[in-house]
C-alpha atoms as a PDB file:
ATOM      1  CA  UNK A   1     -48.354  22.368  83.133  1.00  0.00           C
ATOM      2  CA  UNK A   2     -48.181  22.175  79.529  1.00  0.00           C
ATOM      3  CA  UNK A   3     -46.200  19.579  77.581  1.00  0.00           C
ATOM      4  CA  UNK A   4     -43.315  19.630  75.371  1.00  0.00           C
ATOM      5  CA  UNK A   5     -44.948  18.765  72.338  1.00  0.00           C
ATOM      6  CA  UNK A   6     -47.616  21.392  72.903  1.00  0.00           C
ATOM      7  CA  UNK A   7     -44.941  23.763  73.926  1.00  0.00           C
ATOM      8  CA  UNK A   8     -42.928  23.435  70.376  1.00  0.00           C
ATOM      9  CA  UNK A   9     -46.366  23.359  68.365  1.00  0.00           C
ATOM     10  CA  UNK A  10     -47.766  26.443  70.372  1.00  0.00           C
ATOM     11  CA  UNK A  11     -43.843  28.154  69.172  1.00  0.00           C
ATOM     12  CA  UNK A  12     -43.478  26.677  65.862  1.00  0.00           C
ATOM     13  CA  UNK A  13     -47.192  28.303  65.123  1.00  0.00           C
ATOM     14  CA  UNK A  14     -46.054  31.460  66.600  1.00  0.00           C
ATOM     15  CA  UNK A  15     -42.911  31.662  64.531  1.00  0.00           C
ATOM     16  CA  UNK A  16     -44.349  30.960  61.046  1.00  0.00           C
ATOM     17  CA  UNK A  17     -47.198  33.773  62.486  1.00  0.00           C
ATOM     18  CA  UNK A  18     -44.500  36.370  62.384  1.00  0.00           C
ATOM     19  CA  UNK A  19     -42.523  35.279  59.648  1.00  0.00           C
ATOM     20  CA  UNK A  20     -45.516  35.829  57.408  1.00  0.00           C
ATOM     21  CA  UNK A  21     -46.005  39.449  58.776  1.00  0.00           C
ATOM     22  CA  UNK A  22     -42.492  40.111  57.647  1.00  0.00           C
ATOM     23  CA  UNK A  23     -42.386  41.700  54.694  1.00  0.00           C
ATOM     24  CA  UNK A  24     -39.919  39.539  52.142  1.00  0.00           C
ATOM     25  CA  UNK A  25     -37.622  42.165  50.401  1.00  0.00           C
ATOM     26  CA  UNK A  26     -36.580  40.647  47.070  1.00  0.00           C
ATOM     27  CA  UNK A  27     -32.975  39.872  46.076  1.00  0.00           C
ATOM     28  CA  UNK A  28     -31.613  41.047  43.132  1.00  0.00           C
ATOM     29  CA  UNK A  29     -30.612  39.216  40.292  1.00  0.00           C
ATOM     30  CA  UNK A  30     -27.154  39.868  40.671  1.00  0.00           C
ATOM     31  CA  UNK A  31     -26.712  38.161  44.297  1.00  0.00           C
ATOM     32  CA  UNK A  32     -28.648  35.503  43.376  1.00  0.00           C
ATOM     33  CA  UNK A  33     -27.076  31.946  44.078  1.00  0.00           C
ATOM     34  CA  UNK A  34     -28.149  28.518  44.698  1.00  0.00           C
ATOM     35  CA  UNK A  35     -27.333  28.323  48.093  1.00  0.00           C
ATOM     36  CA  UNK A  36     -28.808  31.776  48.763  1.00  0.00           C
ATOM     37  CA  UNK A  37     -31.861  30.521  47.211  1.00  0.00           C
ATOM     38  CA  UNK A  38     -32.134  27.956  49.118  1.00  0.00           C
ATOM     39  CA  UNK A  39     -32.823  29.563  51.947  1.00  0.00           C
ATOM     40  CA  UNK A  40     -35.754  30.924  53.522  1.00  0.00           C
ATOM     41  CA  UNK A  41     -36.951  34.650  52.201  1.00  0.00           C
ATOM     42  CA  UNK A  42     -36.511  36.454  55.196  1.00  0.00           C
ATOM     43  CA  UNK A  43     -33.120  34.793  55.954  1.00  0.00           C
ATOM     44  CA  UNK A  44     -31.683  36.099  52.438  1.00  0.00           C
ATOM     45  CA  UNK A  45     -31.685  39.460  53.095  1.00  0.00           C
ATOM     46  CA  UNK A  46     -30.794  39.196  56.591  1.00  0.00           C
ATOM     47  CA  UNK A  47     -27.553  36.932  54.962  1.00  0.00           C
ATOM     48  CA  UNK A  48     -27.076  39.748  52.226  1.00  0.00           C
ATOM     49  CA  UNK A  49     -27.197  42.530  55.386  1.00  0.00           C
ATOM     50  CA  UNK A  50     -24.919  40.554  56.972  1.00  0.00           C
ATOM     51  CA  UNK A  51     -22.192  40.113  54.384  1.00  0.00           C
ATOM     52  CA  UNK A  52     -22.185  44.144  53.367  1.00  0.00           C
ATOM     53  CA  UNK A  53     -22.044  45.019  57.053  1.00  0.00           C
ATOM     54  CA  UNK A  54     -18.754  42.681  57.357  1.00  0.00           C
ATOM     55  CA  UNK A  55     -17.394  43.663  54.192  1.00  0.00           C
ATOM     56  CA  UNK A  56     -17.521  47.708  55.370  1.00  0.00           C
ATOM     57  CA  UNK A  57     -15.488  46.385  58.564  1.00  0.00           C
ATOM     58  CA  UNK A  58     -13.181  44.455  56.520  1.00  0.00           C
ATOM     59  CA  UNK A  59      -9.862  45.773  57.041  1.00  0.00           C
ATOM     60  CA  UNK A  60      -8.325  44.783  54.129  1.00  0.00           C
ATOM     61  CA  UNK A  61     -10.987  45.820  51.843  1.00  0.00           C
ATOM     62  CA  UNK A  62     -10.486  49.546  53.740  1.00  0.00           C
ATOM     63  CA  UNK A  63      -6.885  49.196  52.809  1.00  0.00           C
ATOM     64  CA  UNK A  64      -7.972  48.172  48.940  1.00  0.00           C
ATOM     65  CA  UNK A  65      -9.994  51.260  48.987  1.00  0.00           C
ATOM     66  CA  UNK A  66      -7.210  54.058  50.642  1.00  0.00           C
ATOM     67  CA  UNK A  67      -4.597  52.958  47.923  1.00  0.00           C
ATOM     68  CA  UNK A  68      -7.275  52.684  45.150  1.00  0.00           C
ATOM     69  CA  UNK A  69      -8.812  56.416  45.380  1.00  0.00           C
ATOM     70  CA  UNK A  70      -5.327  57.297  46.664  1.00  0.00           C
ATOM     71  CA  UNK A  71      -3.796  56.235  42.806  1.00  0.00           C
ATOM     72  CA  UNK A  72      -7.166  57.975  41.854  1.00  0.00           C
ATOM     73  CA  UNK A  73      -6.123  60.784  43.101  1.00  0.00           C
ATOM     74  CA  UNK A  74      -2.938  60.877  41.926  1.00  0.00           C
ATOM     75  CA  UNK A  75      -3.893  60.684  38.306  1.00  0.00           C
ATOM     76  CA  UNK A  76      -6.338  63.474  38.787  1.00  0.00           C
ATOM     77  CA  UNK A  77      -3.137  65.857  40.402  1.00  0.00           C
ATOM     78  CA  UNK A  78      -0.761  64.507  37.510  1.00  0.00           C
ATOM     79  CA  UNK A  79      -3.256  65.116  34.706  1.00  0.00           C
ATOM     80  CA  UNK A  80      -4.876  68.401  33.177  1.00  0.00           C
ATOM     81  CA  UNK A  81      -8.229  69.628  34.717  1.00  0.00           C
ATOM     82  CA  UNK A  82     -10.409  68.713  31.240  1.00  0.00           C
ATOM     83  CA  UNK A  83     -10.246  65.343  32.253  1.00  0.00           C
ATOM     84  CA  UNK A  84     -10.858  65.236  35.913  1.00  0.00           C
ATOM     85  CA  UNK A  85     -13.906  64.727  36.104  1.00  0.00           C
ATOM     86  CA  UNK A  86     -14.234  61.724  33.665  1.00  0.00           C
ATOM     87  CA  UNK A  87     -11.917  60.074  35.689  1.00  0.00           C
ATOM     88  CA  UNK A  88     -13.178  60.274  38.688  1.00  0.00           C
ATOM     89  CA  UNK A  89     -16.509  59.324  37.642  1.00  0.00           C
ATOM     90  CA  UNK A  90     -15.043  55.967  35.423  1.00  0.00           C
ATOM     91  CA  UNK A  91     -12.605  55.481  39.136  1.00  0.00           C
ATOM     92  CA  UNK A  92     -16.289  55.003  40.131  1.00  0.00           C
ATOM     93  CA  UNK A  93     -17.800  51.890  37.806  1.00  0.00           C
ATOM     94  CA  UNK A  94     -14.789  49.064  39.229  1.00  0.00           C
ATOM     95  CA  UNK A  95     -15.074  50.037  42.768  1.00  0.00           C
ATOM     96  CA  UNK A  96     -19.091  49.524  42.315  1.00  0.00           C
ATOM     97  CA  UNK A  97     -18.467  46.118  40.507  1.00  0.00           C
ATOM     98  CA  UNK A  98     -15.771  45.133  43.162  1.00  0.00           C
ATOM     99  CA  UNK A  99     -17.880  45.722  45.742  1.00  0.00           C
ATOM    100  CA  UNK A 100     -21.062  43.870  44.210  1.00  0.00           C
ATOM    101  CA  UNK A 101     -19.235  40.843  43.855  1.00  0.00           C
ATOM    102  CA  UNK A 102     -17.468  40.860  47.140  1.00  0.00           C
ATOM    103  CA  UNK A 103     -20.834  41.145  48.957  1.00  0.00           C
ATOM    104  CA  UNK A 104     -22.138  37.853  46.102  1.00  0.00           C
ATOM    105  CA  UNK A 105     -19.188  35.851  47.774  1.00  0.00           C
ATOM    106  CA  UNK A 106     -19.138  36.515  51.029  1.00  0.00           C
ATOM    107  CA  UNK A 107     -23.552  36.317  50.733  1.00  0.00           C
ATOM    108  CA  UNK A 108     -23.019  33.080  49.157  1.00  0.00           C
ATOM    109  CA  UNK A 109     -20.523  31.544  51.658  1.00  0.00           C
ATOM    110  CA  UNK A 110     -22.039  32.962  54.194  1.00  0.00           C
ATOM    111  CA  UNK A 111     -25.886  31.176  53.181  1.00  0.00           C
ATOM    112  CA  UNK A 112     -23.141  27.749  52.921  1.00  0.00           C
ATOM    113  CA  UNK A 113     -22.416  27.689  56.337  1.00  0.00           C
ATOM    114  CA  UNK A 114     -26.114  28.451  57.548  1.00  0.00           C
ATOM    115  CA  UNK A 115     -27.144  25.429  55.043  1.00  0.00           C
ATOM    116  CA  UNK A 116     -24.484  23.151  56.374  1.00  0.00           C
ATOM    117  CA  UNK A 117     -25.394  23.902  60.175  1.00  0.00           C
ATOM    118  CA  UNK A 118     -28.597  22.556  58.779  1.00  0.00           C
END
């Protein structure tokens, strides 16, 4: 029988085995944070993953979104067709930034907790 000590060697070897086959993908600049840093490589994207997968479940940002495009589109009906498609394609920029920095927070808050835990 094999002993506890040579059991959590024999899995901590096999663990840092496969987390250097994993290939690290690199965050960008603009989600970078201290406590994202902090953690290890292939944790951050699995945290930034995370955090866009809850935020495209997130009822109220579904809500934010229906009444946004919805005042989008009423603008579009309400104004003349030479300057449809501008708007619509500047109605496109804030919902980009909005998201971006609603996936930075919740990435960031999210690497918190996994750093507290410890």
């Amino acid at each position: 029988m094999i002993s506890d000590d040579k059991a959590n060697q024999v899995a901590d070897e096999l663990l840092a085995q496969v987390r250097s086959q994993r290939p690290q993908e690199p965050v960008l600049l603009f989600y970078r944070s201290p406590q994202l840093m902090a953690l290890e490589p292939a944790l951050r994207a699995e945290v930034l993953r995370h955090a866009q997968r809850l935020l495209r479940t997130d009822p109220k940002v579904i809500l934010a979104l229906l009444l946004y495009w919805g005042a989008v589109i009423a603008c579009l009906l309400a104004w003349d067709g030479a300057h449809a498609a501008t708007l619509a394609i500047a109605a496109l920029a804030p919902v980009l930034l909005v998201r971006s920095l609603l996936v930075r927070g919740t990435a960031r808050r999210l690497a918190a907790e996994l750093l507290s835990r410890g």
